[in-house]
PDB file of N, CA and C in Angstrom:
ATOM      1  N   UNK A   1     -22.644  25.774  11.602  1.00  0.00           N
ATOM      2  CA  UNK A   1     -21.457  24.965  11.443  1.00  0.00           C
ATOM      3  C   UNK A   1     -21.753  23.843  10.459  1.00  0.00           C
ATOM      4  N   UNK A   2     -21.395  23.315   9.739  1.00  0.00           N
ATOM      5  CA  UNK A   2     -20.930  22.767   8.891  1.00  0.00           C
ATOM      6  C   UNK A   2     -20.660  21.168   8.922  1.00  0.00           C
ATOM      7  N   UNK A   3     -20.826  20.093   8.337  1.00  0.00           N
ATOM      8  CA  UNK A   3     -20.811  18.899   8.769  1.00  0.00           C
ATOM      9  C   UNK A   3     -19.290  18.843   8.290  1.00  0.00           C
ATOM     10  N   UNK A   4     -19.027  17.298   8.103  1.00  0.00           N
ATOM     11  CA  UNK A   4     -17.901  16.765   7.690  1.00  0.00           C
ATOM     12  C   UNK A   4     -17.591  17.192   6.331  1.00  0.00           C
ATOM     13  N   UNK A   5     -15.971  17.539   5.859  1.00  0.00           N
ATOM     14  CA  UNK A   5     -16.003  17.706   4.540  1.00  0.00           C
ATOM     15  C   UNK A   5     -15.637  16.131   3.942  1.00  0.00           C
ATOM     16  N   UNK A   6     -15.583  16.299   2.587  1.00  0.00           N
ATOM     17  CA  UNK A   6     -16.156  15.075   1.885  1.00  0.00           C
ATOM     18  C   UNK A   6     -14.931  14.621   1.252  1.00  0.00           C
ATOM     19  N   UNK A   7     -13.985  13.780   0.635  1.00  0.00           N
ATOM     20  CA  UNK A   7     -12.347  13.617   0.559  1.00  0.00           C
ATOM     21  C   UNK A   7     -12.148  14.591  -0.890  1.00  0.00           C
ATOM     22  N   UNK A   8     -13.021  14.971  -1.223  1.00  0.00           N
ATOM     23  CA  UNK A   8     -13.067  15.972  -3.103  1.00  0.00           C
ATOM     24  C   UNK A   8     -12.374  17.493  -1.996  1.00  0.00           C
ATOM     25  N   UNK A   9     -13.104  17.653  -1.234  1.00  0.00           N
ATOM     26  CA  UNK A   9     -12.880  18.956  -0.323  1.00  0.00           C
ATOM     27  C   UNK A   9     -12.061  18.956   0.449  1.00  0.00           C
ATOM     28  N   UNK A  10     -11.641  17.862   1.092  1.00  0.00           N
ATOM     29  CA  UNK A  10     -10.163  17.908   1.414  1.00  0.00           C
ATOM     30  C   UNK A  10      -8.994  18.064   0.322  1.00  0.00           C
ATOM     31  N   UNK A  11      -9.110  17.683  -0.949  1.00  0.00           N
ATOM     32  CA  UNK A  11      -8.274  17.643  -1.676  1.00  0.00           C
ATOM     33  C   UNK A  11      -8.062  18.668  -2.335  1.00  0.00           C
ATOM     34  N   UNK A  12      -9.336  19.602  -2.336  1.00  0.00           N
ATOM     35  CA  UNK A  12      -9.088  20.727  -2.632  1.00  0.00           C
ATOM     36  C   UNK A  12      -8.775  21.719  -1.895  1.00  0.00           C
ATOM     37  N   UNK A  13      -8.777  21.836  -0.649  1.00  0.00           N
ATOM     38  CA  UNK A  13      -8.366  22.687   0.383  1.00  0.00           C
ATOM     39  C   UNK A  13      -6.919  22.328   0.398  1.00  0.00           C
ATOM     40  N   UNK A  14      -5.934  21.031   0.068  1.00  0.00           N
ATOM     41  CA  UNK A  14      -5.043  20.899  -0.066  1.00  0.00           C
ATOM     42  C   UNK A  14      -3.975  21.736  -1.299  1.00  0.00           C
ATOM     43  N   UNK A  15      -5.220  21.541  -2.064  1.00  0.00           N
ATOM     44  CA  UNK A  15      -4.452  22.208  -3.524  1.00  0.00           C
ATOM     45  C   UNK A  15      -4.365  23.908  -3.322  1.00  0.00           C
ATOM     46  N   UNK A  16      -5.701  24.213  -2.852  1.00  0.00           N
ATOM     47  CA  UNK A  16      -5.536  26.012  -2.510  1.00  0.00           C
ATOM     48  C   UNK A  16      -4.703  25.938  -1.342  1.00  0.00           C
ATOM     49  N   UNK A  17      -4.247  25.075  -0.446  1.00  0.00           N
ATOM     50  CA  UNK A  17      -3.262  25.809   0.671  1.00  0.00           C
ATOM     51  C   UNK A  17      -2.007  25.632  -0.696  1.00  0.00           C
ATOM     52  N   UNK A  18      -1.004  24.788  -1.305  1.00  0.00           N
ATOM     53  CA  UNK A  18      -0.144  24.824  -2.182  1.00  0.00           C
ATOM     54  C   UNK A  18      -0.311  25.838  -3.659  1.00  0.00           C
ATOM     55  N   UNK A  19      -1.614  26.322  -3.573  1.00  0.00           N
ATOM     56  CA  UNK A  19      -1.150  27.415  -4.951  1.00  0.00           C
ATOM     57  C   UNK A  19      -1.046  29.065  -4.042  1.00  0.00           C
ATOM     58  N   UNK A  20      -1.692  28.941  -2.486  1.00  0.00           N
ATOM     59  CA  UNK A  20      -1.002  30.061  -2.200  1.00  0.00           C
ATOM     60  C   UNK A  20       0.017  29.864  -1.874  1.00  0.00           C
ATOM     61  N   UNK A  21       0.885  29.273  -1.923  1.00  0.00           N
ATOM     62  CA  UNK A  21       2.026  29.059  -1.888  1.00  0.00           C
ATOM     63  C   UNK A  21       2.710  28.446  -0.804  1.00  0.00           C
ATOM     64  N   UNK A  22       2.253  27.659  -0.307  1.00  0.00           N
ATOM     65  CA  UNK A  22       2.330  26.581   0.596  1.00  0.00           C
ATOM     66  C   UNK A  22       2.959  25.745   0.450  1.00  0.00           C
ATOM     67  N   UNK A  23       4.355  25.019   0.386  1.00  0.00           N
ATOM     68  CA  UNK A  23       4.941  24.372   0.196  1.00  0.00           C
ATOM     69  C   UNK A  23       5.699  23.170   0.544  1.00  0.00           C
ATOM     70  N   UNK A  24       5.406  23.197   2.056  1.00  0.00           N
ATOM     71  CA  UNK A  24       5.902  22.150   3.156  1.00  0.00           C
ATOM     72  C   UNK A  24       5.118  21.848   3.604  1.00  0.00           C
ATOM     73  N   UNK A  25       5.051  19.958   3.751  1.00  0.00           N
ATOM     74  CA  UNK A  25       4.111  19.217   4.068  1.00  0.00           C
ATOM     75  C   UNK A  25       3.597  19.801   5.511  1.00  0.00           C
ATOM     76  N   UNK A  26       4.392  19.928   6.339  1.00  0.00           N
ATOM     77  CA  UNK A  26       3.915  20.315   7.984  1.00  0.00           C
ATOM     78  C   UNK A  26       2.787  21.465   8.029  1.00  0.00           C
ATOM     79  N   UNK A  27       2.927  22.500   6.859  1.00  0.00           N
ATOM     80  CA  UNK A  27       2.362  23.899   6.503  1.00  0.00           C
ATOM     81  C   UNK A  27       0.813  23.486   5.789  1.00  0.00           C
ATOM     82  N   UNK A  28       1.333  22.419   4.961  1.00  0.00           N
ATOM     83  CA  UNK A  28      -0.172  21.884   3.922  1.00  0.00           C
ATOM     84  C   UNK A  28      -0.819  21.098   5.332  1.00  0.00           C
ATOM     85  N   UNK A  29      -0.120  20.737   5.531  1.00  0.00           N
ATOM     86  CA  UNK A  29      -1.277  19.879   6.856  1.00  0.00           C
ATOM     87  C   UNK A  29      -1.467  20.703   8.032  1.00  0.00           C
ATOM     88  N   UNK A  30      -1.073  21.775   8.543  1.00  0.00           N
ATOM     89  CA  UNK A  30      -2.313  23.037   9.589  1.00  0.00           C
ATOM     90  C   UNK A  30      -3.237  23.637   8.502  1.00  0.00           C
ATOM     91  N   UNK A  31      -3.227  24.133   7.657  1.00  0.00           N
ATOM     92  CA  UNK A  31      -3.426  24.884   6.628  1.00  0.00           C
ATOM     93  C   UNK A  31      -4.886  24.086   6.156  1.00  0.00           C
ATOM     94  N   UNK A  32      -4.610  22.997   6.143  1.00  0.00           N
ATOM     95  CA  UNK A  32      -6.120  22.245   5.602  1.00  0.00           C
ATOM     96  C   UNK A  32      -6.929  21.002   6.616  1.00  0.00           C
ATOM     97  N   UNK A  33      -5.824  21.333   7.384  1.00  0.00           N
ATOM     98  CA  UNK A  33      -6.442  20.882   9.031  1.00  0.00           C
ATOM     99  C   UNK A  33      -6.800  19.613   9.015  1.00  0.00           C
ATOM    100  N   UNK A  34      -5.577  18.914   8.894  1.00  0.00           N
ATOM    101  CA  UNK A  34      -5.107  17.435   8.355  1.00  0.00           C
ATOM    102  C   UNK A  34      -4.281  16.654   9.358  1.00  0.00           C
ATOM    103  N   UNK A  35      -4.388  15.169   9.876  1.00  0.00           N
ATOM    104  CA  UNK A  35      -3.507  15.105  10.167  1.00  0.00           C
ATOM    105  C   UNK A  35      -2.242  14.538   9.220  1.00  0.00           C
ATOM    106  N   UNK A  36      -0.873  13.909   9.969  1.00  0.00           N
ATOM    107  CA  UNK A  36       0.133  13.743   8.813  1.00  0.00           C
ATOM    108  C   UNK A  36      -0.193  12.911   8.248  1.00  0.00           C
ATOM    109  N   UNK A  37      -0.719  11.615   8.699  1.00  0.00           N
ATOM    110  CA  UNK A  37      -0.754  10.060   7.808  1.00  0.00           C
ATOM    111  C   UNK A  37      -2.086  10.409   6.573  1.00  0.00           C
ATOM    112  N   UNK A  38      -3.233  10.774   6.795  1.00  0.00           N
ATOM    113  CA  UNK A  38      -4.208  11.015   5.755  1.00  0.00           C
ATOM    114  C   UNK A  38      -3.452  12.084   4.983  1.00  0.00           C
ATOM    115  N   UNK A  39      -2.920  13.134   5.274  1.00  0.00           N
ATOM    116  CA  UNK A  39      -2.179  14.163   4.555  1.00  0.00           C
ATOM    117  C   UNK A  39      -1.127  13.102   3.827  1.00  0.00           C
ATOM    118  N   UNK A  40      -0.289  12.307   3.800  1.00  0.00           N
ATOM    119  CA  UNK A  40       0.571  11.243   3.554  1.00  0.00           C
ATOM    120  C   UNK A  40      -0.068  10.732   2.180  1.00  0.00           C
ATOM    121  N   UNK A  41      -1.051   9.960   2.317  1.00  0.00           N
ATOM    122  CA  UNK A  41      -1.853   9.151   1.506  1.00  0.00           C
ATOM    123  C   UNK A  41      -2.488  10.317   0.303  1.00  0.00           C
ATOM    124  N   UNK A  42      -3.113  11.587   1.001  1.00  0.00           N
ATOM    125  CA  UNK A  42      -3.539  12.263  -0.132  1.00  0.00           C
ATOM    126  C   UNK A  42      -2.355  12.899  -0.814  1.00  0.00           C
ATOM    127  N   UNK A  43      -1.226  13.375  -0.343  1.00  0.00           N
ATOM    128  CA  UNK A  43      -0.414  13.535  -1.748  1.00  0.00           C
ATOM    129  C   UNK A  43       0.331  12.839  -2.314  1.00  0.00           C
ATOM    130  N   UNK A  44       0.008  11.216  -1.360  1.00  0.00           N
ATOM    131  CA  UNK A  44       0.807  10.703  -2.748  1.00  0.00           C
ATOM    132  C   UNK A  44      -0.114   9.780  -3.605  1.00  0.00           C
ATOM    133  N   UNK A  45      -1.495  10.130  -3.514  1.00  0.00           N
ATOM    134  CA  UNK A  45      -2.539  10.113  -4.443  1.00  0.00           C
ATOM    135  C   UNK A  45      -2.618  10.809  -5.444  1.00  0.00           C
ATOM    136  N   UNK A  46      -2.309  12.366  -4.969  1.00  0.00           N
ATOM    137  CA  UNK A  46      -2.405  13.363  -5.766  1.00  0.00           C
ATOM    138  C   UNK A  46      -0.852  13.243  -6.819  1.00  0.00           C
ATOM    139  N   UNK A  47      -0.080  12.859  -6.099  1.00  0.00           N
ATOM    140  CA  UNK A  47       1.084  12.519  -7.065  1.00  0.00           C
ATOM    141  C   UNK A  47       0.549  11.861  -8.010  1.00  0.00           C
ATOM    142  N   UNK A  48       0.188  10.467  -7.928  1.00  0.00           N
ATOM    143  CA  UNK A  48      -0.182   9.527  -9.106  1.00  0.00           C
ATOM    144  C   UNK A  48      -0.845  10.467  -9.894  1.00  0.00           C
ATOM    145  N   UNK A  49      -1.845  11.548  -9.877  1.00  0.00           N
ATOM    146  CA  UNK A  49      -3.072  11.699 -10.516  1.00  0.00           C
ATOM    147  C   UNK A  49      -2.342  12.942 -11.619  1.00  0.00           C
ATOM    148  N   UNK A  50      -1.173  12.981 -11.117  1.00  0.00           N
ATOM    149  CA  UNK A  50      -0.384  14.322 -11.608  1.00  0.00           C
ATOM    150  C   UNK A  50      -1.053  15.741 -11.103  1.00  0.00           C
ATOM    151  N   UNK A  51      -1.484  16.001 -10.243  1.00  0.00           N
ATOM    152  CA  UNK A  51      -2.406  17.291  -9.719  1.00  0.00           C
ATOM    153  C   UNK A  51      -1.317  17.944  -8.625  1.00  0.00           C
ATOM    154  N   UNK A  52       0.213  17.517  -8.579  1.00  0.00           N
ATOM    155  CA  UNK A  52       1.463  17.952  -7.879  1.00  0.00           C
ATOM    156  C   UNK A  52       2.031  17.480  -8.279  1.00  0.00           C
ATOM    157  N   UNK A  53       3.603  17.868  -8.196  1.00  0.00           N
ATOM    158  CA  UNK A  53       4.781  17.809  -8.174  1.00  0.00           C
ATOM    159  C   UNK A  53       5.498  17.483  -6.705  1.00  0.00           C
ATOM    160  N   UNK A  54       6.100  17.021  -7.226  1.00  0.00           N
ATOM    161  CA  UNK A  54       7.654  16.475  -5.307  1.00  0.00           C
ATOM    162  C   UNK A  54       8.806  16.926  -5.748  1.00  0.00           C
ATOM    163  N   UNK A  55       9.463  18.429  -5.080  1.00  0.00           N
ATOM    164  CA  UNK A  55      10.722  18.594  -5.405  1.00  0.00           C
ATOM    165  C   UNK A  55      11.278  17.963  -4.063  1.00  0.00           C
ATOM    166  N   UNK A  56      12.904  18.124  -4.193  1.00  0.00           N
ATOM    167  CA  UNK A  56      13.588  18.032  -3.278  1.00  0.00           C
ATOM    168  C   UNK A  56      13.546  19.459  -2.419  1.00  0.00           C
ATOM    169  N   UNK A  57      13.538  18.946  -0.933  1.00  0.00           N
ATOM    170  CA  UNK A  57      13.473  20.256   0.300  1.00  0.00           C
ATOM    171  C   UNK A  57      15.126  20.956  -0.556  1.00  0.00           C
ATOM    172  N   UNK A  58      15.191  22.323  -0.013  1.00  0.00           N
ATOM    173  CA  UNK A  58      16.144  23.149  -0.075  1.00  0.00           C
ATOM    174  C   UNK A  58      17.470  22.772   0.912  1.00  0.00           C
ATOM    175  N   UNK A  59      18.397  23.076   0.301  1.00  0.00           N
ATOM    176  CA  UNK A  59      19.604  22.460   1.425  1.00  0.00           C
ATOM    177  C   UNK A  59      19.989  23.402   2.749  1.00  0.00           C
ATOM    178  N   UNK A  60      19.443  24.805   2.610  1.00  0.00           N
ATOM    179  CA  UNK A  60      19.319  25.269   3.803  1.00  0.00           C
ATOM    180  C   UNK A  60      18.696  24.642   5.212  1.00  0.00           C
ATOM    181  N   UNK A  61      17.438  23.932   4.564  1.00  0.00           N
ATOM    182  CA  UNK A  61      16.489  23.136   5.292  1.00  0.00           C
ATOM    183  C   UNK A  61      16.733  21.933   5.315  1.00  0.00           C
ATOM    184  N   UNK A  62      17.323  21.407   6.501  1.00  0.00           N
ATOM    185  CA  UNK A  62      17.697  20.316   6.323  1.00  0.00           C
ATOM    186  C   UNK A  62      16.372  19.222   6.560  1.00  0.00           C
ATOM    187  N   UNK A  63      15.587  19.646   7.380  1.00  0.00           N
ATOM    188  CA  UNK A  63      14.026  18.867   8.206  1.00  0.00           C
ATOM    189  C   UNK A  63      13.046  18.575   6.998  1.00  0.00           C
ATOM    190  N   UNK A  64      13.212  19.313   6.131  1.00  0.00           N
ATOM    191  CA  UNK A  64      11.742  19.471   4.987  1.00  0.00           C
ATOM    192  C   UNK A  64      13.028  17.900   3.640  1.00  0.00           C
ATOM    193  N   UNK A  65      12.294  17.381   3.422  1.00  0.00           N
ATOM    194  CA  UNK A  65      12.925  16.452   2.755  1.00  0.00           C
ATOM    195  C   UNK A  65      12.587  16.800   1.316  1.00  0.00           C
ATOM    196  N   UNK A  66      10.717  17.313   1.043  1.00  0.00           N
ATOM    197  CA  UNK A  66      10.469  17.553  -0.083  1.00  0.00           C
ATOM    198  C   UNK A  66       9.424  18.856   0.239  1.00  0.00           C
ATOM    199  N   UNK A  67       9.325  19.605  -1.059  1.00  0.00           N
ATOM    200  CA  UNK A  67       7.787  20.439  -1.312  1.00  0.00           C
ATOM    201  C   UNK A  67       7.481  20.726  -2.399  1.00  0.00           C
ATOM    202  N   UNK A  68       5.906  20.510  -2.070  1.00  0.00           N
ATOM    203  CA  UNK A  68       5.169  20.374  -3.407  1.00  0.00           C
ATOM    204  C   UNK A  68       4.710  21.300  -4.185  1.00  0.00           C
ATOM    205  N   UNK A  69       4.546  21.600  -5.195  1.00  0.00           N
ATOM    206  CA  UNK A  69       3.813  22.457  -6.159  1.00  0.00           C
ATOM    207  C   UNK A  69       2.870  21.841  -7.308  1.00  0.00           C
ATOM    208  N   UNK A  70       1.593  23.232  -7.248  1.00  0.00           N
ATOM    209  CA  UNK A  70       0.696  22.270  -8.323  1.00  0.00           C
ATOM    210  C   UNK A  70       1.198  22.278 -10.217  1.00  0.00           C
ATOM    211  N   UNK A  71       0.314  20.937 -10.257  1.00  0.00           N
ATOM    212  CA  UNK A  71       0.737  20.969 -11.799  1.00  0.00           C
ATOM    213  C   UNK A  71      -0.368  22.020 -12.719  1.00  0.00           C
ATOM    214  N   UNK A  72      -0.350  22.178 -13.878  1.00  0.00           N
ATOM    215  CA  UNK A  72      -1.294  22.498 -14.880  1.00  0.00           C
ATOM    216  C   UNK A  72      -2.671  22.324 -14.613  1.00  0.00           C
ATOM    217  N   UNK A  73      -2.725  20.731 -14.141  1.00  0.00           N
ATOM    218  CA  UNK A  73      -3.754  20.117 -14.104  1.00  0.00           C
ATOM    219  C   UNK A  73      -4.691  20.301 -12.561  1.00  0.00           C
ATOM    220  N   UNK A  74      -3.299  20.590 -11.699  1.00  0.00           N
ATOM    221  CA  UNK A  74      -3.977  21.127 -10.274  1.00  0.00           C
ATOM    222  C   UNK A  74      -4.487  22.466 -10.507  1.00  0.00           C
ATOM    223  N   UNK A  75      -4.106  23.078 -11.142  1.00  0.00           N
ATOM    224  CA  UNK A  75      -4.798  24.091 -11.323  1.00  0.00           C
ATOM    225  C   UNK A  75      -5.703  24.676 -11.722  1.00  0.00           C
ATOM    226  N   UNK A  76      -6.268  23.888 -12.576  1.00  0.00           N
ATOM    227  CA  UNK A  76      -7.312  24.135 -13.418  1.00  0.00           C
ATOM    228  C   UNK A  76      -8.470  23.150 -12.768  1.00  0.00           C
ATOM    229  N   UNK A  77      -7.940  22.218 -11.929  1.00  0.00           N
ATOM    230  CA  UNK A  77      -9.076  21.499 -11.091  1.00  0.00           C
ATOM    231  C   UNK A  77      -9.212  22.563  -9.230  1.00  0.00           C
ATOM    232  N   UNK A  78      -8.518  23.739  -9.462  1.00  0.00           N
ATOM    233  CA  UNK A  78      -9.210  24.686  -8.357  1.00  0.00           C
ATOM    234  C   UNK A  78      -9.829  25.721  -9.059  1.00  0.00           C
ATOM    235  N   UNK A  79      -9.521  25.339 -10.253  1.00  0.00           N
ATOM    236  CA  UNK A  79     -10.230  27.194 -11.109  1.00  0.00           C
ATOM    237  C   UNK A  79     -11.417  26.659 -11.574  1.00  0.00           C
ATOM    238  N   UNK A  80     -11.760  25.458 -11.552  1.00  0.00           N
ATOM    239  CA  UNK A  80     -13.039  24.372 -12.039  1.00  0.00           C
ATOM    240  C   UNK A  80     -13.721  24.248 -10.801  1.00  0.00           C
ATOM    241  N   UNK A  81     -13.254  23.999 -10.072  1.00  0.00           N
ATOM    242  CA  UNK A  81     -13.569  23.628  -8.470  1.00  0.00           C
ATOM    243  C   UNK A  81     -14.770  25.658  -7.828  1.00  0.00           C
ATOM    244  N   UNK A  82     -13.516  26.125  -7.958  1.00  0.00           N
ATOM    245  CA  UNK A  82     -14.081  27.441  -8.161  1.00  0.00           C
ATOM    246  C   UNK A  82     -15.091  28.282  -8.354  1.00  0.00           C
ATOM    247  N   UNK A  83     -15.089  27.816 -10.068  1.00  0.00           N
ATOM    248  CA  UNK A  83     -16.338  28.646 -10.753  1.00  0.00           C
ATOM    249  C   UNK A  83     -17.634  27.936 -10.607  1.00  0.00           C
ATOM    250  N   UNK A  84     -17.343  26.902 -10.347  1.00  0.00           N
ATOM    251  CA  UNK A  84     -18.763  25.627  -9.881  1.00  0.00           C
ATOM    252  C   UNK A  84     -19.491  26.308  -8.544  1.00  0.00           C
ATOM    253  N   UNK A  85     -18.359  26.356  -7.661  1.00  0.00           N
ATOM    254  CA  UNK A  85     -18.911  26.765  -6.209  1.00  0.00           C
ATOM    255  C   UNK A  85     -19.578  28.099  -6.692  1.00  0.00           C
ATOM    256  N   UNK A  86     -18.920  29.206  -6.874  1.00  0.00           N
ATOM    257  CA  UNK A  86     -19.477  30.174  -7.235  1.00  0.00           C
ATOM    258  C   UNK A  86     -20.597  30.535  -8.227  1.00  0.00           C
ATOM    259  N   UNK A  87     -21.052  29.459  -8.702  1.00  0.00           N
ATOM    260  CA  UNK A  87     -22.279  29.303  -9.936  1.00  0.00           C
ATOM    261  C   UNK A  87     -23.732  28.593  -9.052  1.00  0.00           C
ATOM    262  N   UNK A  88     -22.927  27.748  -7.670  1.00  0.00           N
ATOM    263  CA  UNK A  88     -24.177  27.377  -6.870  1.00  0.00           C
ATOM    264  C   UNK A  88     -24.400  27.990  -5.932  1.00  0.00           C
ATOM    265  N   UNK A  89     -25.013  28.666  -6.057  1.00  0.00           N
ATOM    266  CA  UNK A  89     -26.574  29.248  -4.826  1.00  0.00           C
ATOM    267  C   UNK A  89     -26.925  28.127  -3.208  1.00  0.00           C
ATOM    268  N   UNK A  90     -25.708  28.069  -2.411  1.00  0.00           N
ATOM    269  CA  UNK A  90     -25.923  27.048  -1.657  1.00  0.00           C
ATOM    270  C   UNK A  90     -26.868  28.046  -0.267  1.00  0.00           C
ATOM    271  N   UNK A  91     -28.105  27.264   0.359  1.00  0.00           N
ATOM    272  CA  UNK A  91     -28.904  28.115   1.124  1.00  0.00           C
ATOM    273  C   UNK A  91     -28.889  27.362   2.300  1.00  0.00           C
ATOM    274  N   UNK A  92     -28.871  28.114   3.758  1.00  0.00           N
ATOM    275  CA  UNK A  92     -29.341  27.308   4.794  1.00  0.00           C
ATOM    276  C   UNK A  92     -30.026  26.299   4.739  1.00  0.00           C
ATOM    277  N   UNK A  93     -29.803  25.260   5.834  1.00  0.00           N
ATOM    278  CA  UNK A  93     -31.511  24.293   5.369  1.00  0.00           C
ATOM    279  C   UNK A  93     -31.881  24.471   6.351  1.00  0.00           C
ATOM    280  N   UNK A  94     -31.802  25.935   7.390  1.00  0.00           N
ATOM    281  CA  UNK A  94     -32.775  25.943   7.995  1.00  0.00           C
ATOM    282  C   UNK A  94     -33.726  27.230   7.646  1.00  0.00           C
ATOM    283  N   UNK A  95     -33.427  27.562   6.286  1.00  0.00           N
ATOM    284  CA  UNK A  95     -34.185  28.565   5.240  1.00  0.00           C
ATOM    285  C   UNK A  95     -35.249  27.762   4.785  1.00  0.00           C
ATOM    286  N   UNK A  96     -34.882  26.332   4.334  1.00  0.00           N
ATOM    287  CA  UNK A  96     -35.518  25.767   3.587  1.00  0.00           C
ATOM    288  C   UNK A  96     -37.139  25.487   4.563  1.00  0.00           C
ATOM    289  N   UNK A  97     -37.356  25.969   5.402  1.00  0.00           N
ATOM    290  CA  UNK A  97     -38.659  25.061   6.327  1.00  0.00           C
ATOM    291  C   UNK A  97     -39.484  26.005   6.075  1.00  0.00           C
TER     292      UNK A  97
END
């Protein structure tokens, strides 16, 4: 098991729950196993940084007020995020003894 993730890894578990297509805050926050207020603060961090978008919820839905989608720039910071992980060789450290 795994220690704490680190706020880079929350933010990116945020961005891959919204490029599979994840779109409602309630959905991004089980999905990256968040609660609402830190989920709150990180997208509207991620707003400033431009790494999402805020549409307006659908008028069918009256409960969802907004949902998000990534920008250009979110995207290419999970396809960066990505090829990094997959380029490091991460090993037990209880290999390492």
């Amino acid at each position: 098991m795994s220690g704490r993730r680190s706020r880079f890894e929350i933010y990116v578990d945020i961005l891959n729950e919204i490029m599979d297509g994840v779109d409602k805050p309630t959905k991004i926050m089980y999905g990256a196993n968040l609660s609402y207020k830190p989920l709150k603060e990180i997208l509207h961090s991620m707003l400033d940084q431009g790494l999402i978008t805020e549409n307006a919820g659908s008028s069918k839905d009256k409960r969802t007020k907004f949902t998000y989608e990534l920008t250009t720039k979110g995207v290419n910071v999970v396809r960066y995020y990505s090829k990094a992980k997959n380029l490091i060789e991460i090993n037990n450290p209880k290999d390492l003894d």
